[in-house]
Protein backbone atom coordinates (compact mmCIF):
# COMPACT_ATOMS: atom_id res chain seq x y z
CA UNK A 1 13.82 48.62 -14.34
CA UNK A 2 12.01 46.50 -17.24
CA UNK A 3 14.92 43.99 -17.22
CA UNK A 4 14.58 43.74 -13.38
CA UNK A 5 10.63 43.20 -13.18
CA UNK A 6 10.87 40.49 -15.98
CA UNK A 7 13.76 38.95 -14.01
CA UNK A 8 11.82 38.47 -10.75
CA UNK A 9 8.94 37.43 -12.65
CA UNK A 10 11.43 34.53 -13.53
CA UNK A 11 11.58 33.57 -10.19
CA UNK A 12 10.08 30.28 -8.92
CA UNK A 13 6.99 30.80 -6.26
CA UNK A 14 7.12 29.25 -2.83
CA UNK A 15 4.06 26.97 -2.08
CA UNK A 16 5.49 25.11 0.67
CA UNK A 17 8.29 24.99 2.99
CA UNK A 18 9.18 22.51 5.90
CA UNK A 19 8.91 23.64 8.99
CA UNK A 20 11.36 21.02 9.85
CA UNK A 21 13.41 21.32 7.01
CA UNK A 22 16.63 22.67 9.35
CA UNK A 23 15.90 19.97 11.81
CA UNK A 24 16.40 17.12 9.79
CA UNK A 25 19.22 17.96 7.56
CA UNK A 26 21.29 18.82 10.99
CA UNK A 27 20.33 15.14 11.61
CA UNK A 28 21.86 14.10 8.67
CA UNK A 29 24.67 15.63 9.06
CA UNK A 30 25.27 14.78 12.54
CA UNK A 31 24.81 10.99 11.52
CA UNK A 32 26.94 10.97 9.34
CA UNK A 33 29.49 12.79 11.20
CA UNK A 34 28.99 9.77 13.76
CA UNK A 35 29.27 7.02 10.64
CA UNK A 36 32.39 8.43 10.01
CA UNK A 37 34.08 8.23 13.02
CA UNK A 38 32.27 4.64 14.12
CA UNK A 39 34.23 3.56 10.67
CA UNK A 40 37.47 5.43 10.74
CA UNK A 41 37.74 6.59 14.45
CA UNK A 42 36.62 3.91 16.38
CA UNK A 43 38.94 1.02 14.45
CA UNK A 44 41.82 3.48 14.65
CA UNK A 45 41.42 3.85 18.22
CA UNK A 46 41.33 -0.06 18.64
CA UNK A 47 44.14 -0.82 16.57
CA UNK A 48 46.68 1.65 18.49
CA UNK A 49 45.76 1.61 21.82
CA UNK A 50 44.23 -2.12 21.84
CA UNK A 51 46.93 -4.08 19.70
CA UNK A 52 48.31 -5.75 22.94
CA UNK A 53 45.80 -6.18 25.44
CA UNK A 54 42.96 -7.17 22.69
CA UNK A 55 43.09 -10.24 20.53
CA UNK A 56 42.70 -9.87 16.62
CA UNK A 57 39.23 -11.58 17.04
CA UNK A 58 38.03 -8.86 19.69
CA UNK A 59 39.61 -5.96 17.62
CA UNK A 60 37.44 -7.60 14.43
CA UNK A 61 34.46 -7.65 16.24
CA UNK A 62 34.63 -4.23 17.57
CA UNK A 63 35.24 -2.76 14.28
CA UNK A 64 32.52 -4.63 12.89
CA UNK A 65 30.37 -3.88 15.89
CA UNK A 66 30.98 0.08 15.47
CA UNK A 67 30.75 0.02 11.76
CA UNK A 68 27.41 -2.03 11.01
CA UNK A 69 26.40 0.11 14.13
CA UNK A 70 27.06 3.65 12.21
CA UNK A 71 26.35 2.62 9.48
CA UNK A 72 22.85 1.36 10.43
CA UNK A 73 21.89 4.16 12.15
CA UNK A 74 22.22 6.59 9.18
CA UNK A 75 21.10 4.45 6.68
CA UNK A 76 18.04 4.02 9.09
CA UNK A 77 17.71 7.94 9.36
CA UNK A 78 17.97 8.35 5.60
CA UNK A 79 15.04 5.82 5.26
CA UNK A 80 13.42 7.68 7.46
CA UNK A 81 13.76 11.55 6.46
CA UNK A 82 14.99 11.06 2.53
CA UNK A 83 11.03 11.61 1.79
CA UNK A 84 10.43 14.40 3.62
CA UNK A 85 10.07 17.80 1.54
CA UNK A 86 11.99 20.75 2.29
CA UNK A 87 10.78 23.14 -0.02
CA UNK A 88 8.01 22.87 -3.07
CA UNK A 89 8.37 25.74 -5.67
CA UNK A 90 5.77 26.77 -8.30
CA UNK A 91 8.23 26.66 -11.81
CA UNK A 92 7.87 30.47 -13.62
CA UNK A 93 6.32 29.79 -17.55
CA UNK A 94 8.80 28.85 -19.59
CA UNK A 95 7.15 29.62 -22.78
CA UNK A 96 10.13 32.26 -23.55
CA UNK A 97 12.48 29.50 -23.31
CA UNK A 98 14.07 29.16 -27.00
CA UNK A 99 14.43 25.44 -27.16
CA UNK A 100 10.13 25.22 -26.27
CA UNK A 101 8.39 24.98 -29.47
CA UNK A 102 4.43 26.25 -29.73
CA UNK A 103 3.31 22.53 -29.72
CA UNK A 104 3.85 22.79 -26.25
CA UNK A 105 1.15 22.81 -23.50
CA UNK A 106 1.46 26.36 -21.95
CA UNK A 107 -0.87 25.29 -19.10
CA UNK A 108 1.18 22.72 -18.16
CA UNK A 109 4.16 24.53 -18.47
CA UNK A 110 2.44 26.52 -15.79
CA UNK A 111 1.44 23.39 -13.66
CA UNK A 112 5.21 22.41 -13.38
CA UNK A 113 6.24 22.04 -9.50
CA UNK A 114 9.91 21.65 -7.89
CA UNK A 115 10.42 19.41 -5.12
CA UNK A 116 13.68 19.42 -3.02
CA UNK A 117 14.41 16.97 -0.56
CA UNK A 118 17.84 15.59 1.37
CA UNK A 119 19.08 12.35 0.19
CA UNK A 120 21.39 9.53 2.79
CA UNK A 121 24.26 12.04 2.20
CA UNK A 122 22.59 15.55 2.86
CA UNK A 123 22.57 16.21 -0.97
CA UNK A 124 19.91 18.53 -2.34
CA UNK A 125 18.00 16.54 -4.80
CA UNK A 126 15.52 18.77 -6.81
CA UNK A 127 12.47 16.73 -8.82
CA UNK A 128 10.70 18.65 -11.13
CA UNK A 129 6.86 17.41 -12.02
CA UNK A 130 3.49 17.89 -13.62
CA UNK A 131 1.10 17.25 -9.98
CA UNK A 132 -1.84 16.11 -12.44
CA UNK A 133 0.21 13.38 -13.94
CA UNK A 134 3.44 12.75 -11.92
CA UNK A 135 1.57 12.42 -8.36
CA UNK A 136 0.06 8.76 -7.37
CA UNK A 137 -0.89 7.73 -3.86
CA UNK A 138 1.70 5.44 -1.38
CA UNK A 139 1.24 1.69 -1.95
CA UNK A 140 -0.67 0.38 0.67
CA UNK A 141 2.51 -1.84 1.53
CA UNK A 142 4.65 1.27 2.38
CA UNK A 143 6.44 1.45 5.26
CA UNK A 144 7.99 4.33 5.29
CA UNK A 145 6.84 6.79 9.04
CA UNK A 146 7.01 10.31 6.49
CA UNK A 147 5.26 9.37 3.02
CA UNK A 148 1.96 10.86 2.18
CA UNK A 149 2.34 11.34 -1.55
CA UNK A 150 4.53 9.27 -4.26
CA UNK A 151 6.19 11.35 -6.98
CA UNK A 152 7.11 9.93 -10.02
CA UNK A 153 7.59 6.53 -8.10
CA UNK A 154 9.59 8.51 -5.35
CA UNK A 155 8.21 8.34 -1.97
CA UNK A 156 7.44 12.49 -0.56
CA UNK A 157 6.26 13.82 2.45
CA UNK A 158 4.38 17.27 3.39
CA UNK A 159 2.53 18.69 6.64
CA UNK A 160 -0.93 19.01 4.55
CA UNK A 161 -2.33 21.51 6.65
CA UNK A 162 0.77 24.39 5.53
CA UNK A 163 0.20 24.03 2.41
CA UNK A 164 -2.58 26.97 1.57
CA UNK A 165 -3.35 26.13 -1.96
CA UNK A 166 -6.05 23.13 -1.54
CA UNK A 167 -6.42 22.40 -4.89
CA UNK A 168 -2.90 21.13 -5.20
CA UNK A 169 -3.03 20.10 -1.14
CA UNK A 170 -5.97 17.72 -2.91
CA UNK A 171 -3.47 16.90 -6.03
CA UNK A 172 -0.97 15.83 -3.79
CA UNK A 173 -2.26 14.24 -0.40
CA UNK A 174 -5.92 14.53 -1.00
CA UNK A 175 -7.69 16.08 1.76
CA UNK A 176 -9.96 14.87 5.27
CA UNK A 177 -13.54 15.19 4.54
CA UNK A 178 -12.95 17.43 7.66
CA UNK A 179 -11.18 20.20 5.71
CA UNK A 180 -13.93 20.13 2.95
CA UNK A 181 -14.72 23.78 1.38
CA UNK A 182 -18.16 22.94 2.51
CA UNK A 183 -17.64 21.76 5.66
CA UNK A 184 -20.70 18.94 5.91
CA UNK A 185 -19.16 16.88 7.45
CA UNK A 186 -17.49 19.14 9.88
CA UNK A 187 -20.74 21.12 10.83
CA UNK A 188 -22.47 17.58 11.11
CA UNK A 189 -19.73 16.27 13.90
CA UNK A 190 -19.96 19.46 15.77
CA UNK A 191 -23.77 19.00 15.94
CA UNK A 192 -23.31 15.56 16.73
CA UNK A 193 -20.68 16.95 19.83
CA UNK A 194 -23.76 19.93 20.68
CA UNK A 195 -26.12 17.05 21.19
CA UNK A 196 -23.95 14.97 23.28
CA UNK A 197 -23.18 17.65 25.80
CA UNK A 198 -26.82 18.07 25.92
CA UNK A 199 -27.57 15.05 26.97
């Protein structure tokens, strides 16, 4: 009973998870289901059924047309959605683990978060990081739709209203002067609304 306490006290905490985590990695997928058959299937199909009626130019140009066109599109999507964080785990203390030594910070050890995320291809990619050192804001260049939040140089992207712990929501995104604890600045716009309707 021991062994199985201390075994799901091993286990990693959920802090966050996307609520349109499923969404976009059936996206991915589907793209690149598509890729692959605008660059195997389509060309195929054009050099069986085409070889007579269609010159070599035209059969070049479709293939090219359907490849840079599948291609494109998920390389477009994986720009797009690569950022976006599926799931954000709170790391378990790892000050049991034989190769730590007692130099080692045990509050960071605690701070330690795990990021997962989809890359082009679907793949889970799991970054693990300290949010007081490892977290800077987007470049003010970035173009990326979904980044909030850069992780050790890597662009990442929450909902900052689901995640419930606002000290790290402030690590990670910062927060609207709206969503203070105090709530100044909210209690002075709804004042600020009271008197309008008033008058």
């Amino acid at each position: 009973l021991d062994h199985n306490q201390d075994h799901q006290q091993e286990l990693p905490t959920l802090l966050y998870e996307g609520p349109f985590a499923s969404l976009t990695l059936k996206l991915k997928r589907i793209s690149l289901t598509s890729a692959a058959i605008g660059l195997i299937g389509l060309p195929a199909i054009s050099l069986f059924y085409g070889a007579g009626s269609v010159p070599a130019s035209g059969q070049i140009a479709v293939i090219a047309t359907a490849g840079i066109t599948a291609v494109g599109s998920t390389a477009l999507l994986g720009y797009c959605f690569s950022p976006y964080v599926q799931r954000l785990e709170r790391l378990p203390d790892d000050a049991n683990d034989p190769n730590a030594t007692k130099d080692d910070d045990d509050a960071s050890n605690k701070n330690l978060l795990r990021i997962t995320t989809r890359d082009i291809f679907a793949r889970k990619i799991e970054t693990v990081f300290d949010p007081a050192t490892d977290v800077s804001p987007p470049p003010s260049n970035n173009s990326r739709p979904f980044c909030n939040f850069m992780v050790k140089g890597m662009p990442m992207y929450v909902h900052p209203e689901l995640l419930q712990d606002r000290e790290l929501r402030v690590k990670l995104v910062g927060e609207d002067p709206e969503m203070t604890e105090e709530g100044e600045i909210t209690v002075e716009k709804k004042k600020k609304l009271e008197d309008d309707d008033i008058f």
